[in-house]
N, C-alpha and C. Protein backbone atom coordinates (compact mmCIF):
# COMPACT_ATOMS: atom_id res chain seq x y z
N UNK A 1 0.83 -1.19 0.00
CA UNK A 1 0.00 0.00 0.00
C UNK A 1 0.87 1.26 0.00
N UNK A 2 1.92 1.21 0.61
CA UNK A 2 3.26 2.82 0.95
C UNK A 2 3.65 2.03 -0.31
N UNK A 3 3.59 1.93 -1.22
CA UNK A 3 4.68 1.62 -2.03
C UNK A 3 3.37 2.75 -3.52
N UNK A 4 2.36 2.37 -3.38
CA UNK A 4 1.55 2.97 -4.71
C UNK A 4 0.99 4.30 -4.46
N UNK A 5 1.30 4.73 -2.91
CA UNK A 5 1.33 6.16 -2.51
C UNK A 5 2.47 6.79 -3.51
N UNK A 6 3.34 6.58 -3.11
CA UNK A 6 4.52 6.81 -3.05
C UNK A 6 4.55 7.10 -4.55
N UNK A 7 4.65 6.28 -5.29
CA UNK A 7 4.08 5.92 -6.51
C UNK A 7 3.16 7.05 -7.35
N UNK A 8 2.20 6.50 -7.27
CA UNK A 8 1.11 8.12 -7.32
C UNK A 8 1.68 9.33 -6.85
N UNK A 9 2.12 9.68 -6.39
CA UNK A 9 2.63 10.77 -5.24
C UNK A 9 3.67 11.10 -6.86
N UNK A 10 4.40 10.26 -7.05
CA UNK A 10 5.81 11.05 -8.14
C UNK A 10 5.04 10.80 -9.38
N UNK A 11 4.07 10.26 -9.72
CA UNK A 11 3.54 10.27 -10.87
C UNK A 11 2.60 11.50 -10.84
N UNK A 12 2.50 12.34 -9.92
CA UNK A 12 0.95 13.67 -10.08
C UNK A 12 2.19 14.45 -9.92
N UNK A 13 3.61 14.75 -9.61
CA UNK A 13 4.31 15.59 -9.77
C UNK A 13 5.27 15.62 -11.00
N UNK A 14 4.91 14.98 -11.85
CA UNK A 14 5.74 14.69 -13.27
C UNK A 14 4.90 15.87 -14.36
N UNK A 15 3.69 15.44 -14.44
CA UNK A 15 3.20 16.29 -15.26
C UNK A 15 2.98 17.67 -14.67
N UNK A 16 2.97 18.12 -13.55
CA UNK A 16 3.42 19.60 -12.73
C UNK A 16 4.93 20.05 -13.44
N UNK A 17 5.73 19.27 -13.37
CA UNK A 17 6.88 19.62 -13.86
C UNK A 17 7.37 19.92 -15.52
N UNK A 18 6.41 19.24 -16.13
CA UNK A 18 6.07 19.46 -17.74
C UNK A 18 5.66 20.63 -17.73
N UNK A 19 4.22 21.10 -16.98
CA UNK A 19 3.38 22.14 -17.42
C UNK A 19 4.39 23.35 -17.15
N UNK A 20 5.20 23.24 -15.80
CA UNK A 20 5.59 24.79 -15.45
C UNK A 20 7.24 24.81 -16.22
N UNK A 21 8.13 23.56 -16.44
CA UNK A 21 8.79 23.86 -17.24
C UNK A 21 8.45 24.00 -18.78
N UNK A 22 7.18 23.54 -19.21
CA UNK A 22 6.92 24.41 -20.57
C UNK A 22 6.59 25.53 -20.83
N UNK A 23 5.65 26.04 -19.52
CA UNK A 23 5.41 27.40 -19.52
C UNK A 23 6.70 28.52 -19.61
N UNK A 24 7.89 27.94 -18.76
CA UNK A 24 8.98 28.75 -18.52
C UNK A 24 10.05 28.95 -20.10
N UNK A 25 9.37 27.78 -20.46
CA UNK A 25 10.58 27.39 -21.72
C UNK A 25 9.53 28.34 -23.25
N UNK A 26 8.15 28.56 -23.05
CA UNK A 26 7.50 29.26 -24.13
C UNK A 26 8.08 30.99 -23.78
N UNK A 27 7.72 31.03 -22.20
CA UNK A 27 8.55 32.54 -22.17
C UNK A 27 9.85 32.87 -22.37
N UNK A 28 10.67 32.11 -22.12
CA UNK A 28 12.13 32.46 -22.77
C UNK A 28 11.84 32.98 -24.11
N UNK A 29 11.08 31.48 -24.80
CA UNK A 29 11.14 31.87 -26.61
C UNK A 29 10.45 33.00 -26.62
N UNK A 30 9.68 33.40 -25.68
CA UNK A 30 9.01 34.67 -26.21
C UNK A 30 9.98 36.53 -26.33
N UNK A 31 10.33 35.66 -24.93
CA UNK A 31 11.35 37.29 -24.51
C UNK A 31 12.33 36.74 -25.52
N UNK A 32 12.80 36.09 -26.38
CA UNK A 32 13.99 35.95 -26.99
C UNK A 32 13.68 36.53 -28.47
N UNK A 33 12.87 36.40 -28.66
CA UNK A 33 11.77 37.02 -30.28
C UNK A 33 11.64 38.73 -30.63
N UNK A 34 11.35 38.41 -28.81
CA UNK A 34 11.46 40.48 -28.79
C UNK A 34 12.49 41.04 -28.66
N UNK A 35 14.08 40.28 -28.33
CA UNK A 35 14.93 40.85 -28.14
C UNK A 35 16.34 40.20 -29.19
N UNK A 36 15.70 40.14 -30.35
CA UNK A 36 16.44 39.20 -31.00
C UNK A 36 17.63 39.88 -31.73
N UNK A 37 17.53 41.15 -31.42
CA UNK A 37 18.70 42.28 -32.16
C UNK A 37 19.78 42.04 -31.45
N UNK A 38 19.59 41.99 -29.79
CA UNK A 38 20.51 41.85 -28.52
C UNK A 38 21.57 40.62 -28.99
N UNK A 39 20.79 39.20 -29.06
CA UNK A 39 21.74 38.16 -28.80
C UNK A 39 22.20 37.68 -29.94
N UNK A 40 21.53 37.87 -31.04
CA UNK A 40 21.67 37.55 -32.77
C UNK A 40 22.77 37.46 -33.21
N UNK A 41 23.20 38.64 -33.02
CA UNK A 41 24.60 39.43 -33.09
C UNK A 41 25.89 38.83 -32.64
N UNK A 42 25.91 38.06 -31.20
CA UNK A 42 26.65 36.81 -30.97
C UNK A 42 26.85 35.99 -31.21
N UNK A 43 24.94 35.69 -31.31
CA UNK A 43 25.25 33.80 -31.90
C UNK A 43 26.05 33.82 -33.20
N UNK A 44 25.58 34.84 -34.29
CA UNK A 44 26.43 34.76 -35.65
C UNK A 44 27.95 34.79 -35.11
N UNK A 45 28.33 35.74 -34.59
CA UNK A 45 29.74 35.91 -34.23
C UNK A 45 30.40 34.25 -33.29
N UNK A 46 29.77 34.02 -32.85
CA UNK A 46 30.16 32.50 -32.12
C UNK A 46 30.11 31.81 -33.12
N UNK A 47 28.89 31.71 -34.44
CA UNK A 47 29.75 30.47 -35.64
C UNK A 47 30.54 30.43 -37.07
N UNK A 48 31.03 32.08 -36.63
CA UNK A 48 31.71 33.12 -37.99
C UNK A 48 33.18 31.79 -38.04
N UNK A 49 33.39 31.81 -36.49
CA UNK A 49 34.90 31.02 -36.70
C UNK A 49 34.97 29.46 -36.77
N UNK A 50 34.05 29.01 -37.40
CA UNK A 50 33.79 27.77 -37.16
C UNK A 50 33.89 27.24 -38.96
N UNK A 51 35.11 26.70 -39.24
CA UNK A 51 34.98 26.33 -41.02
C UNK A 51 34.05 25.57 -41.30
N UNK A 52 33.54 24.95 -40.89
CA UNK A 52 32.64 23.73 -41.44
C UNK A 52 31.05 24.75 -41.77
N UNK A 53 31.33 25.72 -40.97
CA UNK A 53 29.81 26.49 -40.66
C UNK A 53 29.97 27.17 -41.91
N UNK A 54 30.96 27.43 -42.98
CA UNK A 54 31.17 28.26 -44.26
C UNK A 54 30.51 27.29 -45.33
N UNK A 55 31.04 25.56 -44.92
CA UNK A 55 30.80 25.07 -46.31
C UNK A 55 28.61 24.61 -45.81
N UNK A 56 28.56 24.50 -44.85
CA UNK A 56 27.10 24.60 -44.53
C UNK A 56 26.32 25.36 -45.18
N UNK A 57 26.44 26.72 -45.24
CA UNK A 57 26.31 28.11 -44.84
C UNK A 57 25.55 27.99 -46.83
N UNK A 58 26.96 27.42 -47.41
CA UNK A 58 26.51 27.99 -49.01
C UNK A 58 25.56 26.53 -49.69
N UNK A 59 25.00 25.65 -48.81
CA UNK A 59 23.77 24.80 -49.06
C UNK A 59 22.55 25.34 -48.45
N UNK A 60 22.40 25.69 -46.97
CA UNK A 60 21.35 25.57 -46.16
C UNK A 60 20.82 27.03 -46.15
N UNK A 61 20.05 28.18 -46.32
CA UNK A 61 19.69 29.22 -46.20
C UNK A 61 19.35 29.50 -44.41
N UNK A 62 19.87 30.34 -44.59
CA UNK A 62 19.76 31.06 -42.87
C UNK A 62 20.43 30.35 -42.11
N UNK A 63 21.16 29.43 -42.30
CA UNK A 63 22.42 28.62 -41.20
C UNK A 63 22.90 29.31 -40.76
N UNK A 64 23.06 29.32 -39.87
CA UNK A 64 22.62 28.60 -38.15
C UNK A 64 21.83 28.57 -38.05
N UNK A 65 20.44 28.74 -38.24
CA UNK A 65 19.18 29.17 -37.86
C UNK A 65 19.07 29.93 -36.72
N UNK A 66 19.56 30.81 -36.93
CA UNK A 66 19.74 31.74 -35.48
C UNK A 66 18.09 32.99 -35.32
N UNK A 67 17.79 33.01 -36.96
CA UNK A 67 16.29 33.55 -36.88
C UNK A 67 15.13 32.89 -36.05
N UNK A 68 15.43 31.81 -36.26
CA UNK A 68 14.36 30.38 -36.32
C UNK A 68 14.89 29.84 -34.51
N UNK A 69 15.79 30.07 -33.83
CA UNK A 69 15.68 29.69 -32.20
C UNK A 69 14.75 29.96 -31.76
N UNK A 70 14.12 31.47 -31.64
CA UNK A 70 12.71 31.52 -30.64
C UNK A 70 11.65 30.64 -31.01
N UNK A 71 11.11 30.14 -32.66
CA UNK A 71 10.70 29.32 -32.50
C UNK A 71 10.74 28.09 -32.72
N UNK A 72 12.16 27.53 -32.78
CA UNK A 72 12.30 26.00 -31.75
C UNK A 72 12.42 25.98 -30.50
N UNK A 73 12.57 27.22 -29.60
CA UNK A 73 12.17 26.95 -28.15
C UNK A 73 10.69 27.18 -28.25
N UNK A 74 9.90 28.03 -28.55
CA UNK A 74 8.46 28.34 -28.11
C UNK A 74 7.87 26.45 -28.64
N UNK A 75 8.51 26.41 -29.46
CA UNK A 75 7.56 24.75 -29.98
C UNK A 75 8.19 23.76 -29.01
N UNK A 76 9.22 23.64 -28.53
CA UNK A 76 9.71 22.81 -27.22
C UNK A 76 9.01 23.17 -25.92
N UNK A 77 8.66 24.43 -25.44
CA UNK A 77 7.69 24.65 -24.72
C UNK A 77 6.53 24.13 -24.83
N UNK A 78 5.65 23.82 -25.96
CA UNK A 78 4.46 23.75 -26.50
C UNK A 78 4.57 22.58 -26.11
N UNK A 79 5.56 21.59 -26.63
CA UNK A 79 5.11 19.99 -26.60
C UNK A 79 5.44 19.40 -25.11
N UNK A 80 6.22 20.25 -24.25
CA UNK A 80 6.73 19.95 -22.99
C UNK A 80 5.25 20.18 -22.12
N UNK A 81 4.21 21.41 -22.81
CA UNK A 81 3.01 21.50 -22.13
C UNK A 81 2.32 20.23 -22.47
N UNK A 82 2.24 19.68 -24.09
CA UNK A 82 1.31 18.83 -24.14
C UNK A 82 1.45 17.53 -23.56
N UNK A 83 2.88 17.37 -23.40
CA UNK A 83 3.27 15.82 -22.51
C UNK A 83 2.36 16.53 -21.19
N UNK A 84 2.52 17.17 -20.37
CA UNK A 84 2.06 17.35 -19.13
C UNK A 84 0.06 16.94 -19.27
N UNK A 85 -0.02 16.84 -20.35
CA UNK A 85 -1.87 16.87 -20.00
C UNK A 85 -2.16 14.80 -20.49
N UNK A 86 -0.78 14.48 -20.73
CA UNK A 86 -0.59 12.78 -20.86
C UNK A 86 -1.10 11.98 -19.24
């Protein structure tokens, strides 16, 4: 019987931990969207020195995807909410 408490008990705090780390992980992407002039500017400069990122660069359009981070975090938020309603 202490064993399916116990049990239950870490299984109703799993999906608590989905919902509020997805919530936390959609606001990053959000504040990161509005402030994308700020950090942009680095990330390019962090993969200017990187050779492999040159021969990438003249196949893939927008490599790094440094436009496109806020929303692969806001969509990692999203699905981190929808595991929580599993």
């Amino acid at each position: 019987m202490k064993n399916k408490t116990i049990q239950s008990a870490a299984s109703g705090a799993r999906p608590l931990l989905y919902l509020v780390s997805g919530i936390v992980v959609v606001l990053t992407g959000l504040i990161g969207s509005s402030f994308g002039s700020v950090w942009s500017g680095q990330v390019y400069e962090l993969f200017a020195g990187i050779q492999i990122m040159e021969y990438i660069e003249m196949y893939v359009p927008y490599f790094p995807f440094v436009p496109f981070l806020p929303i692969f975090t806001i969509t990692l938020g999203a699905f981190l909410i929808l595991k929580s309603k599993e």
